[in-house]
N, C-alpha and C. Protein backbone atom coordinates (compact mmCIF):
# COMPACT_ATOMS: atom_id res chain seq x y z
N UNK A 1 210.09 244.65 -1.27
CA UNK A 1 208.67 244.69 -1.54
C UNK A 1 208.43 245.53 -2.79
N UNK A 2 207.42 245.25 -3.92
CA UNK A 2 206.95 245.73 -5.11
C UNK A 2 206.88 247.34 -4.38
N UNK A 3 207.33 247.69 -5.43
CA UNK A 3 206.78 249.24 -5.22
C UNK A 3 206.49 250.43 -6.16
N UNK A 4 205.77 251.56 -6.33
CA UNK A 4 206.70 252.65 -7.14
C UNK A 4 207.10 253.32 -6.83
N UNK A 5 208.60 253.43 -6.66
CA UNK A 5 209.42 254.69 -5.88
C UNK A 5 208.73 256.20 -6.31
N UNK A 6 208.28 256.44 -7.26
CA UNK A 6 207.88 258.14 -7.68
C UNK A 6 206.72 257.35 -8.33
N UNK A 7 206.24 258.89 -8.26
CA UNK A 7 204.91 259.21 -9.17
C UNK A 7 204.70 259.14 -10.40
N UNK A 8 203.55 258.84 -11.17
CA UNK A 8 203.67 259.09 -12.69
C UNK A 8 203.37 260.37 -12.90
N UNK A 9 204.39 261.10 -13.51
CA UNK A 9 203.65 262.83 -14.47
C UNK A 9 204.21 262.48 -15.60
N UNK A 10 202.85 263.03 -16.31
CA UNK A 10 202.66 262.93 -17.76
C UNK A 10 202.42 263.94 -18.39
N UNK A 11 202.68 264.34 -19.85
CA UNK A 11 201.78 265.24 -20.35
C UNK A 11 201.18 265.07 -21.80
N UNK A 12 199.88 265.22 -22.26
CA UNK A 12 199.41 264.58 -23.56
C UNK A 12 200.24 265.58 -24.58
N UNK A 13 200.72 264.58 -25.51
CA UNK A 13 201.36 264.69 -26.61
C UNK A 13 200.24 264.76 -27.88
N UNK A 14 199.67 263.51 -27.97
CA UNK A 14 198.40 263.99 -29.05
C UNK A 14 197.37 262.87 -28.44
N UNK A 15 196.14 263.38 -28.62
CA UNK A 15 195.20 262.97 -28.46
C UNK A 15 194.36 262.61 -29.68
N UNK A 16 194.86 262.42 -30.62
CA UNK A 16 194.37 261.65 -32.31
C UNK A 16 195.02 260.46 -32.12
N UNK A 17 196.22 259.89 -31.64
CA UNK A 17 197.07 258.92 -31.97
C UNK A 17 196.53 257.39 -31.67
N UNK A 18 197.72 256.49 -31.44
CA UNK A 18 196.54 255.01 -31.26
C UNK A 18 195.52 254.38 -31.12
N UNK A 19 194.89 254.75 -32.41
CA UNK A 19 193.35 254.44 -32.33
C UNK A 19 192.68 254.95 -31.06
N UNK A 20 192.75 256.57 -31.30
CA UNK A 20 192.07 257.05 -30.19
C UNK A 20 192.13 257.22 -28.71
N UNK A 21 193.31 256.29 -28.34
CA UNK A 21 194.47 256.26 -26.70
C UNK A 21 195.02 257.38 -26.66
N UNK A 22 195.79 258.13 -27.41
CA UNK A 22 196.82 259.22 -26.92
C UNK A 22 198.11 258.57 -26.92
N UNK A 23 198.60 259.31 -27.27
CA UNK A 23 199.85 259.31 -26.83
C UNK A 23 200.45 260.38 -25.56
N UNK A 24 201.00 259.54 -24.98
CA UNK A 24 201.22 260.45 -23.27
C UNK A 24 203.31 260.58 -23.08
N UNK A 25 203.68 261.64 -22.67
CA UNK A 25 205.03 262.04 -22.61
C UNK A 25 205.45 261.84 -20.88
N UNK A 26 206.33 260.88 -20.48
CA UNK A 26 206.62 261.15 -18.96
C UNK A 26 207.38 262.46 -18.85
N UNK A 27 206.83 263.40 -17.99
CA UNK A 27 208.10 264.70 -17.47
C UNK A 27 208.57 264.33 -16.33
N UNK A 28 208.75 263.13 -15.76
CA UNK A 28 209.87 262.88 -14.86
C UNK A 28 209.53 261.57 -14.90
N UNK A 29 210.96 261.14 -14.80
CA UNK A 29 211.70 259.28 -14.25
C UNK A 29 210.06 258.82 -13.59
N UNK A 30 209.80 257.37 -13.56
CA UNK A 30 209.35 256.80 -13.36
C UNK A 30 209.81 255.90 -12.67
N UNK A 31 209.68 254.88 -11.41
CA UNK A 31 211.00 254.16 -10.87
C UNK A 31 209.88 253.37 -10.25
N UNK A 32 209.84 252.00 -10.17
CA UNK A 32 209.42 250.77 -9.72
C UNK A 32 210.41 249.73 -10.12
N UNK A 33 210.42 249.59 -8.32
CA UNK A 33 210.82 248.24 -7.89
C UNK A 33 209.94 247.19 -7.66
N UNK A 34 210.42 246.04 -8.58
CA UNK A 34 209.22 244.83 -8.55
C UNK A 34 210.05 243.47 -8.26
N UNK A 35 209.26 242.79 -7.46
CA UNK A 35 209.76 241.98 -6.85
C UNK A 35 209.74 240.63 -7.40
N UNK A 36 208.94 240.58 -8.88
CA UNK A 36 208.84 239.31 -9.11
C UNK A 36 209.99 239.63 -10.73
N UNK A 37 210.83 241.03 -10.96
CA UNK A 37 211.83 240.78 -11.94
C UNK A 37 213.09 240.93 -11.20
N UNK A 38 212.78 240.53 -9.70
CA UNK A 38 213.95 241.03 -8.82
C UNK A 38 215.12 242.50 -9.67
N UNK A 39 214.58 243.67 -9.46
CA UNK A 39 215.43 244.69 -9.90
C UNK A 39 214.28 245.97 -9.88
N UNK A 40 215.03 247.11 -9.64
CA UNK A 40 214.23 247.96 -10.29
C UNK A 40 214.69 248.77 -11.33
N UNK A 41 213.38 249.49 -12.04
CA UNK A 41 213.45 249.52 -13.41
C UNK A 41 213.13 251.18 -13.18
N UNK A 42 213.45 251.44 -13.88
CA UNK A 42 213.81 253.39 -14.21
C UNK A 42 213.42 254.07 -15.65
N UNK A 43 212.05 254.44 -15.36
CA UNK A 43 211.69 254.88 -16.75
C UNK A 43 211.64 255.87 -17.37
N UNK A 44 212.41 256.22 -18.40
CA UNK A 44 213.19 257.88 -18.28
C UNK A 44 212.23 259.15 -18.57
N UNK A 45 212.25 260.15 -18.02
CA UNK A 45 211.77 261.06 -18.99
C UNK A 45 211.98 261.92 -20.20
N UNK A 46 210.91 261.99 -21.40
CA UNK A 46 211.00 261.80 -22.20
C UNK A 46 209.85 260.33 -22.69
N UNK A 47 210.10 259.93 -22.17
CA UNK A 47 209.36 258.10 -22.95
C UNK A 47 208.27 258.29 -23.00
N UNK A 48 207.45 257.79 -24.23
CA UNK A 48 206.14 257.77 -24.64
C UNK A 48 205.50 256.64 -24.63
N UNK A 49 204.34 256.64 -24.15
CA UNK A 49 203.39 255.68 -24.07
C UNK A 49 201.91 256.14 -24.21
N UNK A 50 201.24 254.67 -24.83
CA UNK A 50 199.59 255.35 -24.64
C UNK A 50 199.00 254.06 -23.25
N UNK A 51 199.42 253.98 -22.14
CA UNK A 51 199.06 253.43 -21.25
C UNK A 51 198.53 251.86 -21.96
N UNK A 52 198.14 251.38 -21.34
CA UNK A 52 197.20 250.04 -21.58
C UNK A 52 196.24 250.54 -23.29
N UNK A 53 197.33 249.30 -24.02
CA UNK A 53 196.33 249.54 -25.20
C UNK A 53 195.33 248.70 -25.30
N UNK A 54 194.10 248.95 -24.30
CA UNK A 54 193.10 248.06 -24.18
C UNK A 54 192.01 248.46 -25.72
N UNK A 55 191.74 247.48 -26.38
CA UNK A 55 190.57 247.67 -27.68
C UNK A 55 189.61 248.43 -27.33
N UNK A 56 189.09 249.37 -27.42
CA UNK A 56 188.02 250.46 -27.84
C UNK A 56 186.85 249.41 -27.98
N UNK A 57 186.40 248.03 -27.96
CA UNK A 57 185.67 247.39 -28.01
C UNK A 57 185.14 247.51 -26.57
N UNK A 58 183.44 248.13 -26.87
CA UNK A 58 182.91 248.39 -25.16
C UNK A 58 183.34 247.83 -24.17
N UNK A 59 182.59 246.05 -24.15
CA UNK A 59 183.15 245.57 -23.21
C UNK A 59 184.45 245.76 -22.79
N UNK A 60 185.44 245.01 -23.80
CA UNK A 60 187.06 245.24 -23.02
C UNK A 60 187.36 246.22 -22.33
N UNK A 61 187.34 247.32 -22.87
CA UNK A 61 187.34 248.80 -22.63
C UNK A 61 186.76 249.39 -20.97
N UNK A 62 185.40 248.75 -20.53
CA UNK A 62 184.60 248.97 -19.75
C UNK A 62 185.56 247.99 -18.40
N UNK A 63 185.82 246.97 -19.16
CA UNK A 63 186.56 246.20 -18.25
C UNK A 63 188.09 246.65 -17.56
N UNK A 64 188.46 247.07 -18.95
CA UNK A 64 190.22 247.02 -18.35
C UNK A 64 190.79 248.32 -18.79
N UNK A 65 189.96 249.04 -19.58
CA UNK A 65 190.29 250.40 -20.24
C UNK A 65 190.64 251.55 -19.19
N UNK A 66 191.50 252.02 -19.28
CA UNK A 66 191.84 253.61 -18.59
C UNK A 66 192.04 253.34 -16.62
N UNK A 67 192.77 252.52 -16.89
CA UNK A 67 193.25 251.71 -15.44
C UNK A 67 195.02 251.74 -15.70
N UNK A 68 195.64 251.45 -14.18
CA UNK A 68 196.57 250.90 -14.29
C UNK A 68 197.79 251.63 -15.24
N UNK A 69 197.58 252.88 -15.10
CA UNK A 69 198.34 254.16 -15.91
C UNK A 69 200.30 253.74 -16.08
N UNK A 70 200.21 253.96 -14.49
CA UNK A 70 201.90 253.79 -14.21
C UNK A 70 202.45 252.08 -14.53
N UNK A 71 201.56 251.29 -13.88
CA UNK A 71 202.28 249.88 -14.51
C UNK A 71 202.09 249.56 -15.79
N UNK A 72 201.12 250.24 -16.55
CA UNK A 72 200.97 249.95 -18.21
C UNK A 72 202.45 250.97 -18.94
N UNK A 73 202.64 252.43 -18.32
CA UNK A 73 203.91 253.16 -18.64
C UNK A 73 205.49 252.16 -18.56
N UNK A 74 204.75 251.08 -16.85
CA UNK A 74 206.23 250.48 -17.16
C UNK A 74 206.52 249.48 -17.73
N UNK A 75 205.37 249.13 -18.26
CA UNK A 75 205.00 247.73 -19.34
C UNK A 75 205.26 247.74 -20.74
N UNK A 76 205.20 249.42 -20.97
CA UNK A 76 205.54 249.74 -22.42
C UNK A 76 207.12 250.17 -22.32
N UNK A 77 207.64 250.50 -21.69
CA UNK A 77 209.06 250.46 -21.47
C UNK A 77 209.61 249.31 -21.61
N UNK A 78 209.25 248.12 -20.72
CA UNK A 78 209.43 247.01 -21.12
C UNK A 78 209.97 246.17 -21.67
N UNK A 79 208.53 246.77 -22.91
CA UNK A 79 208.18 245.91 -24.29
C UNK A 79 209.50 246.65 -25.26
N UNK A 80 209.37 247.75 -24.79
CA UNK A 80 210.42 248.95 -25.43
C UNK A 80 211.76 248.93 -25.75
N UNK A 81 212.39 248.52 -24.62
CA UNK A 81 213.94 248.62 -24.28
C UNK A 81 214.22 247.16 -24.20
N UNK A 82 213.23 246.21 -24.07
CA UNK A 82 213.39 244.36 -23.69
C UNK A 82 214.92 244.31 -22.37
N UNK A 83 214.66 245.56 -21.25
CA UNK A 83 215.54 244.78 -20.45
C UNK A 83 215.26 243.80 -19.32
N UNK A 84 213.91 242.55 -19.49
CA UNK A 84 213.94 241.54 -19.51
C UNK A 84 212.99 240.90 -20.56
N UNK A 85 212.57 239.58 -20.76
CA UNK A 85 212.07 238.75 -21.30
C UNK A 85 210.80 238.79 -21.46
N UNK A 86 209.67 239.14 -22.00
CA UNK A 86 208.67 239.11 -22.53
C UNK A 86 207.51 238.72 -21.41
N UNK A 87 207.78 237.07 -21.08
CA UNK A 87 206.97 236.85 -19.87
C UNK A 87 207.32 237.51 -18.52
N UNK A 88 208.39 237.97 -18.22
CA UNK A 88 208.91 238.49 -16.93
C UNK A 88 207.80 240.18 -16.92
N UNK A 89 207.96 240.90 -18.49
CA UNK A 89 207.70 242.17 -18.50
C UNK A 89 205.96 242.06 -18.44
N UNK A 90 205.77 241.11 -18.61
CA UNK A 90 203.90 240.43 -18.72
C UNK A 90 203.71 240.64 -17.28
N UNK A 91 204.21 239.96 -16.25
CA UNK A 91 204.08 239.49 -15.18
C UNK A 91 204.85 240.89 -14.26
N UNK A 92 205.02 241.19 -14.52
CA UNK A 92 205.60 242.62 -14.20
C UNK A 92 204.18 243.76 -13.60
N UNK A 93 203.64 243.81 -15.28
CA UNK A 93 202.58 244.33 -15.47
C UNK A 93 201.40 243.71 -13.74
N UNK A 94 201.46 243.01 -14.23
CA UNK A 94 200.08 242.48 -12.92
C UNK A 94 200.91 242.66 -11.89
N UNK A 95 201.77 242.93 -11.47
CA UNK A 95 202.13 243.13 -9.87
C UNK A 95 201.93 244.27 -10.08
N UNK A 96 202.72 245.32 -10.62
CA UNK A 96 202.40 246.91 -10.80
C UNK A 96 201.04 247.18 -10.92
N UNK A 97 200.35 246.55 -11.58
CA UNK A 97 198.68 247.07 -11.38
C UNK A 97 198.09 246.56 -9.90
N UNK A 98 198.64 245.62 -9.58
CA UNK A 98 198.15 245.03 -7.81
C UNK A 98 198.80 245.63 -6.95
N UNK A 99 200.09 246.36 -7.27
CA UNK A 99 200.83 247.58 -6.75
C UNK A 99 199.79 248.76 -6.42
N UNK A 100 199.38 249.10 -7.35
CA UNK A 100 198.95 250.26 -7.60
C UNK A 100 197.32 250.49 -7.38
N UNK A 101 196.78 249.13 -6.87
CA UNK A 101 195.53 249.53 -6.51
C UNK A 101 194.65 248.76 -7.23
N UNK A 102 195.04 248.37 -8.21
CA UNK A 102 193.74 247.87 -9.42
C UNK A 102 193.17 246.31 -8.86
N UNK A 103 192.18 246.31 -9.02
CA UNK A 103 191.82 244.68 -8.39
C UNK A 103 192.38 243.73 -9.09
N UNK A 104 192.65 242.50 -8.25
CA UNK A 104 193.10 241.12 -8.73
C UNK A 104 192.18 241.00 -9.87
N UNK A 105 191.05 241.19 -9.97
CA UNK A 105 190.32 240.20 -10.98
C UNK A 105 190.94 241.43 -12.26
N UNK A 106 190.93 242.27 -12.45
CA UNK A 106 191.05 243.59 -13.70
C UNK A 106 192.68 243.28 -13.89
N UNK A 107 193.44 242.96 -12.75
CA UNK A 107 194.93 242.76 -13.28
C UNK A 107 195.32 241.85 -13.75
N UNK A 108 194.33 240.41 -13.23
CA UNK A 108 194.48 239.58 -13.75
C UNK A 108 193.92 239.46 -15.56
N UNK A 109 192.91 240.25 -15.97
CA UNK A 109 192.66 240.49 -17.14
C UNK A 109 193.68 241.15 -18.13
N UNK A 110 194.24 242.40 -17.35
CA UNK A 110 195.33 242.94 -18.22
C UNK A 110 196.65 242.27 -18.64
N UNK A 111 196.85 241.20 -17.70
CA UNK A 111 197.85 240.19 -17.96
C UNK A 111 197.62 239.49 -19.50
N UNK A 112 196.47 238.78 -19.05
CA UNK A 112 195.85 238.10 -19.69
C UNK A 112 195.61 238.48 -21.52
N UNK A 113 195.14 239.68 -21.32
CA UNK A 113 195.37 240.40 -22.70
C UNK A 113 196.29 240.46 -23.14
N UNK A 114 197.61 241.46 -22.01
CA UNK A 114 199.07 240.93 -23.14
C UNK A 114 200.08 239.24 -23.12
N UNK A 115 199.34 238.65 -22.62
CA UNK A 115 200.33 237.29 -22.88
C UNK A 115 199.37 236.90 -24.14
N UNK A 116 198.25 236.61 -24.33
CA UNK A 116 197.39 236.52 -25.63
C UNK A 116 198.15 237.55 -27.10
N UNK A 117 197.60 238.72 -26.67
CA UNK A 117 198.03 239.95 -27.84
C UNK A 117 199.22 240.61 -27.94
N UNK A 118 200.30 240.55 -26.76
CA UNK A 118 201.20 241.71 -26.70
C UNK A 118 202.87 241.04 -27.56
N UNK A 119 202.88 239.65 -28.20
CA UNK A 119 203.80 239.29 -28.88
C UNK A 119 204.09 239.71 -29.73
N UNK A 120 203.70 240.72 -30.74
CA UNK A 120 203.74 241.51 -31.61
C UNK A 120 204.33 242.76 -31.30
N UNK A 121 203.78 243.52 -30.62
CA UNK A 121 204.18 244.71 -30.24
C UNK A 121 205.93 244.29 -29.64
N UNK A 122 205.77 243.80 -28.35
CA UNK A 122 207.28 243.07 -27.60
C UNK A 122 208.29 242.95 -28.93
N UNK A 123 208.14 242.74 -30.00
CA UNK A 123 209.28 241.98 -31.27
C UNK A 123 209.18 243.47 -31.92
N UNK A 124 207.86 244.11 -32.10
CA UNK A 124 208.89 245.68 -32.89
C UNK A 124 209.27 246.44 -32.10
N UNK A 125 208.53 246.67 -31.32
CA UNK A 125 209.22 247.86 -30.77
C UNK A 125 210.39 248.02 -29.79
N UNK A 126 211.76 247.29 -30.77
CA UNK A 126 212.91 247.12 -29.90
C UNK A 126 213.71 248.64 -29.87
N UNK A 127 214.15 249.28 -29.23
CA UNK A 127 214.68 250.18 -29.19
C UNK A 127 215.96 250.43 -28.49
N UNK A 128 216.32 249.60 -27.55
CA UNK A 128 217.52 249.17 -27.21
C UNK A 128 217.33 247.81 -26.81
């Protein structure tokens, strides 16, 4: 069954950075098991993320902004390390946010945003 084995702790690194998101530091492992990349995934500490880079555009923002902390941390890992495939790490995302509490209709939006926008980001930011 989907899960997150631990908690997210974080600590802000800067609060000027990605158009106004932050940049956020994990101080301990992150660990979700998800059932639809059959495996679980281990997100180290150390790793930086600015959660869900939802647009600063009201609506979006109002909609999907500042939600979904820990499955957006393991979404940018992801996109990060590519240890799976783009749509798997998409679809990832919406179980971890339906994991974690966020409603079907808001997870289904955050999906939605990165299979639209997140092909860009997924291709630079390869890191292993």
């Amino acid at each position: 069954m989907s899960a997150f084995l631990s908690d997210l702790q974080v600590e802000l690194v800067s609060d000027a950075t990605n158009s106004g998101r932050g940049t956020w530091r994990l101080t301990a492992p992150l660990v979700y098991q998800s059932d639809v990349a059959k495996r679980t995934f281990t997100v180290p500490a150390g790793f930086e993320t600015d959660f869900a880079s939802v647009p600063r555009v009201a609506l979006a923002f109002m909609l999907c902004g500042d939600s979904a902390h820990a499955a957006s941390a393991v979404h940018d890992a992801l996109y990060t390390y590519h240890w799976v495939p783009r749509s798997v790490a998409d679809a990832v995302l919406r179980e971890a946010a339906l994991v974690s509490g966020v409603p079907a209709w808001r997870a289904f939006l955050l999906w939605s945003g990165v299979r639209i926008g997140g092909g860009g980001s997924h291709w630079s930011n390869a890191a292993a």
